[in-house]
C-alpha atoms as a PDB file:
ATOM      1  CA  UNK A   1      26.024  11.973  26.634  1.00  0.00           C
ATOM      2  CA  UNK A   2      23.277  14.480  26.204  1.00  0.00           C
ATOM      3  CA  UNK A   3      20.375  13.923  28.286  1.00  0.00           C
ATOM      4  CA  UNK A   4      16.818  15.338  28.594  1.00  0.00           C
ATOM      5  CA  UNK A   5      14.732  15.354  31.245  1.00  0.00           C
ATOM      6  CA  UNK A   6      10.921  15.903  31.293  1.00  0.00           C
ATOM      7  CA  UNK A   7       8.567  17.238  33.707  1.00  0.00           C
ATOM      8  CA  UNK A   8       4.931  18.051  34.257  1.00  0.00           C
ATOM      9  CA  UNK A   9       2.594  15.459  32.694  1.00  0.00           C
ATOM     10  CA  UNK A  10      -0.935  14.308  34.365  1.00  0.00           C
ATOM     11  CA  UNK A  11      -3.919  14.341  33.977  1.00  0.00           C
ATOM     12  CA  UNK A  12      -6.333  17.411  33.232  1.00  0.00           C
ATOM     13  CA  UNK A  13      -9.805  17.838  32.503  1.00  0.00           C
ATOM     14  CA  UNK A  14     -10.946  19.388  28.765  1.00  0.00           C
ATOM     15  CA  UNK A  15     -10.143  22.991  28.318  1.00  0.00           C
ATOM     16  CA  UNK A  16      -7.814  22.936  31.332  1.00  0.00           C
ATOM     17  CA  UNK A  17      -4.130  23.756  31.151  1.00  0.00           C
ATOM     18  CA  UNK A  18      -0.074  22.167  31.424  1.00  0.00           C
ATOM     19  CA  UNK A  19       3.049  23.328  31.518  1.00  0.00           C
ATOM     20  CA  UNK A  20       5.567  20.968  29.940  1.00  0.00           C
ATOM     21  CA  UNK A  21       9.415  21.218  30.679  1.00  0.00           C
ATOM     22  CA  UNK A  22      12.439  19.646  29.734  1.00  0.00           C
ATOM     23  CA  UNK A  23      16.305  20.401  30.672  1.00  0.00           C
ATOM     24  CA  UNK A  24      19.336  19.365  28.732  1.00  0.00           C
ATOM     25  CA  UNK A  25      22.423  18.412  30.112  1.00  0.00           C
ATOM     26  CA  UNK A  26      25.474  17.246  29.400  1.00  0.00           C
ATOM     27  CA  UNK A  27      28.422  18.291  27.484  1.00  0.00           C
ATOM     28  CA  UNK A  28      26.937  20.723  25.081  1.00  0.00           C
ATOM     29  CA  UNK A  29      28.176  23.263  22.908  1.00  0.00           C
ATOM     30  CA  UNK A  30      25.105  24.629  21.734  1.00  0.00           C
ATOM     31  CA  UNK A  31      21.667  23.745  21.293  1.00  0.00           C
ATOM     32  CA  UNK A  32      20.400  24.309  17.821  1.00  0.00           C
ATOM     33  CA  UNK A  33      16.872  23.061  17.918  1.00  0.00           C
ATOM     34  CA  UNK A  34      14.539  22.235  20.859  1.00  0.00           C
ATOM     35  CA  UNK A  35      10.987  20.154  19.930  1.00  0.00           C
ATOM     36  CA  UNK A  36       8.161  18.658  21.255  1.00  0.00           C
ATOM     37  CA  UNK A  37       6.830  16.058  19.742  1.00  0.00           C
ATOM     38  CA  UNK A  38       3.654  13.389  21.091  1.00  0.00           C
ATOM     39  CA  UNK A  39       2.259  10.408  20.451  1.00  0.00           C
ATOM     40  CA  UNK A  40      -1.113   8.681  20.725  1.00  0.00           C
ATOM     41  CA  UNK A  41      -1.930   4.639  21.154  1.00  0.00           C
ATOM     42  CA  UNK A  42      -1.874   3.369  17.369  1.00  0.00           C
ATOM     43  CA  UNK A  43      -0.792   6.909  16.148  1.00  0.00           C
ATOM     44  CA  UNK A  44       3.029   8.272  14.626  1.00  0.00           C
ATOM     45  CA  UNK A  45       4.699  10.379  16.162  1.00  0.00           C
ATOM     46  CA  UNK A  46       4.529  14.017  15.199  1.00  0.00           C
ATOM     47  CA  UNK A  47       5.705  17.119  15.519  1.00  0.00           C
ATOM     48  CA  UNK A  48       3.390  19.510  17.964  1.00  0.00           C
ATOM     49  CA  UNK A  49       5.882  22.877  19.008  1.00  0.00           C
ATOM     50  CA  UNK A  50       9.586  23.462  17.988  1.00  0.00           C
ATOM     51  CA  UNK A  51      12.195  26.620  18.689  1.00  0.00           C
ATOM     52  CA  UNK A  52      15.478  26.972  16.809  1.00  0.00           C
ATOM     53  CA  UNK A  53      18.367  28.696  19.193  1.00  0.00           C
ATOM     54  CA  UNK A  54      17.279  32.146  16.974  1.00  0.00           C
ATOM     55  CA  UNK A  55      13.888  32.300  18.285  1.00  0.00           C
ATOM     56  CA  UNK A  56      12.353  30.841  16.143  1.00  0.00           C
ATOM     57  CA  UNK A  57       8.965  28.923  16.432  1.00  0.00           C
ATOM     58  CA  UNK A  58       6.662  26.657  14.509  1.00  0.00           C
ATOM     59  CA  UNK A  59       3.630  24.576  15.797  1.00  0.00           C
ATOM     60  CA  UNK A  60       1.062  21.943  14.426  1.00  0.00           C
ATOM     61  CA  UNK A  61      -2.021  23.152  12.847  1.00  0.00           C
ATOM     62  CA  UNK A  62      -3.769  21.214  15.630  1.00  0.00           C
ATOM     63  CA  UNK A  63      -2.506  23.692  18.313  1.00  0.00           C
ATOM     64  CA  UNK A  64      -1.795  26.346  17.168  1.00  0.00           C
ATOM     65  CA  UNK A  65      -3.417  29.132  19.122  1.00  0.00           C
ATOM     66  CA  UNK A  66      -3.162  26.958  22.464  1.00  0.00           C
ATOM     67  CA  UNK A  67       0.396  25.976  22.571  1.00  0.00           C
ATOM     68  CA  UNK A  68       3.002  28.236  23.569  1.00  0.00           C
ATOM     69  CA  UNK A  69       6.930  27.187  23.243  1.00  0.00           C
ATOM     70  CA  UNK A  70       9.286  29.214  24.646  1.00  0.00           C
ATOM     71  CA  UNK A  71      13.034  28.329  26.395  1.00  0.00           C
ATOM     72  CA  UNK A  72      15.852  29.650  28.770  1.00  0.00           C
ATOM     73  CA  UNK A  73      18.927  29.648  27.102  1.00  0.00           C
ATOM     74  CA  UNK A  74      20.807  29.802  30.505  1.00  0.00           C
ATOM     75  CA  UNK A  75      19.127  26.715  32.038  1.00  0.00           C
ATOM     76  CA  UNK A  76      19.283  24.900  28.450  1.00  0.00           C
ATOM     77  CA  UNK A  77      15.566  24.432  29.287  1.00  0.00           C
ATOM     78  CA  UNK A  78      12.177  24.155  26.940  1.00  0.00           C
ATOM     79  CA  UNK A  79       8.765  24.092  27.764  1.00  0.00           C
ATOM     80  CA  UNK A  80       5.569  23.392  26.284  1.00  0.00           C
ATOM     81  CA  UNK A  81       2.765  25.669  27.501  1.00  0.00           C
ATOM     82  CA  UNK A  82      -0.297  24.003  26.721  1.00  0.00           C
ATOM     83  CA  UNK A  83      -3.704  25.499  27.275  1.00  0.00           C
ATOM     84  CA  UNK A  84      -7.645  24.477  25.930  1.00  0.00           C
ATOM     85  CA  UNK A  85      -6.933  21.252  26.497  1.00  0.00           C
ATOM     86  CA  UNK A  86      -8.722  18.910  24.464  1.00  0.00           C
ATOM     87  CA  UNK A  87      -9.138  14.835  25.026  1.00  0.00           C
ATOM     88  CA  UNK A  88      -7.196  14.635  21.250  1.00  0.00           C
ATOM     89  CA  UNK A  89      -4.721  16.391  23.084  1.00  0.00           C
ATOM     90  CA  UNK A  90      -3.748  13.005  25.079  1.00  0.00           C
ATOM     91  CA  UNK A  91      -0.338  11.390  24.103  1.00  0.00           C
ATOM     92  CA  UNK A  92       2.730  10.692  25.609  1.00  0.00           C
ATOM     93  CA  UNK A  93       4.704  13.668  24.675  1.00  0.00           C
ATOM     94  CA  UNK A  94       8.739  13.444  24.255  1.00  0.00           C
ATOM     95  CA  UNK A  95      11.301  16.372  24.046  1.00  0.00           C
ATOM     96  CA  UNK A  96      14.019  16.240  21.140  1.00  0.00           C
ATOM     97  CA  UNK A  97      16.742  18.395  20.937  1.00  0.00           C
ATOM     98  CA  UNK A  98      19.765  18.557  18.538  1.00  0.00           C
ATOM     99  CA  UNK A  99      22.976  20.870  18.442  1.00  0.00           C
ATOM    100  CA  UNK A 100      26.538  20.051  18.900  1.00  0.00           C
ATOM    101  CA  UNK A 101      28.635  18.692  21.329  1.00  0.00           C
ATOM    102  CA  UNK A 102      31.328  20.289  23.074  1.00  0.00           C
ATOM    103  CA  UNK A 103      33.966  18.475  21.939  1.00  0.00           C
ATOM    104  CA  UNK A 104      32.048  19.138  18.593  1.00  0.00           C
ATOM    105  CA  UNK A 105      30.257  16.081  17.072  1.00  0.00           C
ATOM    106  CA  UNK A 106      26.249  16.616  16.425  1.00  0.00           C
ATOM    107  CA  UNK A 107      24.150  15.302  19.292  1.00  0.00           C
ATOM    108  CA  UNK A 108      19.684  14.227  18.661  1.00  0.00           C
ATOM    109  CA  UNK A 109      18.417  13.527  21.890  1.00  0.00           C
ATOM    110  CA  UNK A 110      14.629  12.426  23.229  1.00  0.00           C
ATOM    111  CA  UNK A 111      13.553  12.722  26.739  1.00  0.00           C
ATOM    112  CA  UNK A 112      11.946   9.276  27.997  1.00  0.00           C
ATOM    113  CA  UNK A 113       8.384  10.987  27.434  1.00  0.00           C
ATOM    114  CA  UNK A 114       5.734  11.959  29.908  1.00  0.00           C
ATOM    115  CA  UNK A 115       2.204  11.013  30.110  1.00  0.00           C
ATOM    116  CA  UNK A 116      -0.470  13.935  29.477  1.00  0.00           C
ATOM    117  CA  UNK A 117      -4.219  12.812  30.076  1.00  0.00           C
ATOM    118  CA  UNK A 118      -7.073  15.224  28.657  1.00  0.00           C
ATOM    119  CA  UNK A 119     -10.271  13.678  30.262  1.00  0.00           C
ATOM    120  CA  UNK A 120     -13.283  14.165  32.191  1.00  0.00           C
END
């Protein structure tokens, strides 16, 4: 089993700031992709940050410009920097990461999700 576990949801007021993280463990080979994604009441799920094990990032359109993504490779660790926050901004947010195995069969994990609150 590969499991993720989240940290560092609340509540914040507009154009206040979170740090997001979650750590992998398990029996892992290698991580190829790391991801936030979020959801809102009534909403899909989408993508908001990802980071591919080459550095790699992308980001909505939505956040871009106030979400940062960045990982430690040695802690198997992502987080979600997230800063202007806005009340649109309020989802639960889940991690997802996919890579291989060690005994080498693919792995897609989510975290159980964490609660952020944007809100006066």
């Amino acid at each position: 089993q590969v499991q993720l576990v989240e940290s560092g949801g609340g509540l914040v007021q507009p154009g206040g700031s979170l740090r997001l993280s979650c750590a992998a463990s398990g029996s892992i080979l290698s991580i190829n992709v790391m991801a936030w994604y979020r959801q809102a009441p009534g909403s899909q799920r989408e993508l908001v940050a990802g980071i591919t094990s080459g550095g790699t990032t992308n980001f909505a359109d939505s956040v871009k410009g106030r979400f940062t993504i960045s990982r430690d490779d040695a802690k198997n660790t992502v987080y979600l920097q997230m800063n202007s926050l806005r009340p649109e901004d309020t989802a639960v947010y889940y991690c997802n990461a996919v890579g291989i195995r060690s005994g080498g069969s693919y792995f897609r994990s989510w975290g159980q999700g964490t609660q952020v609150t944007v809100s006066s």
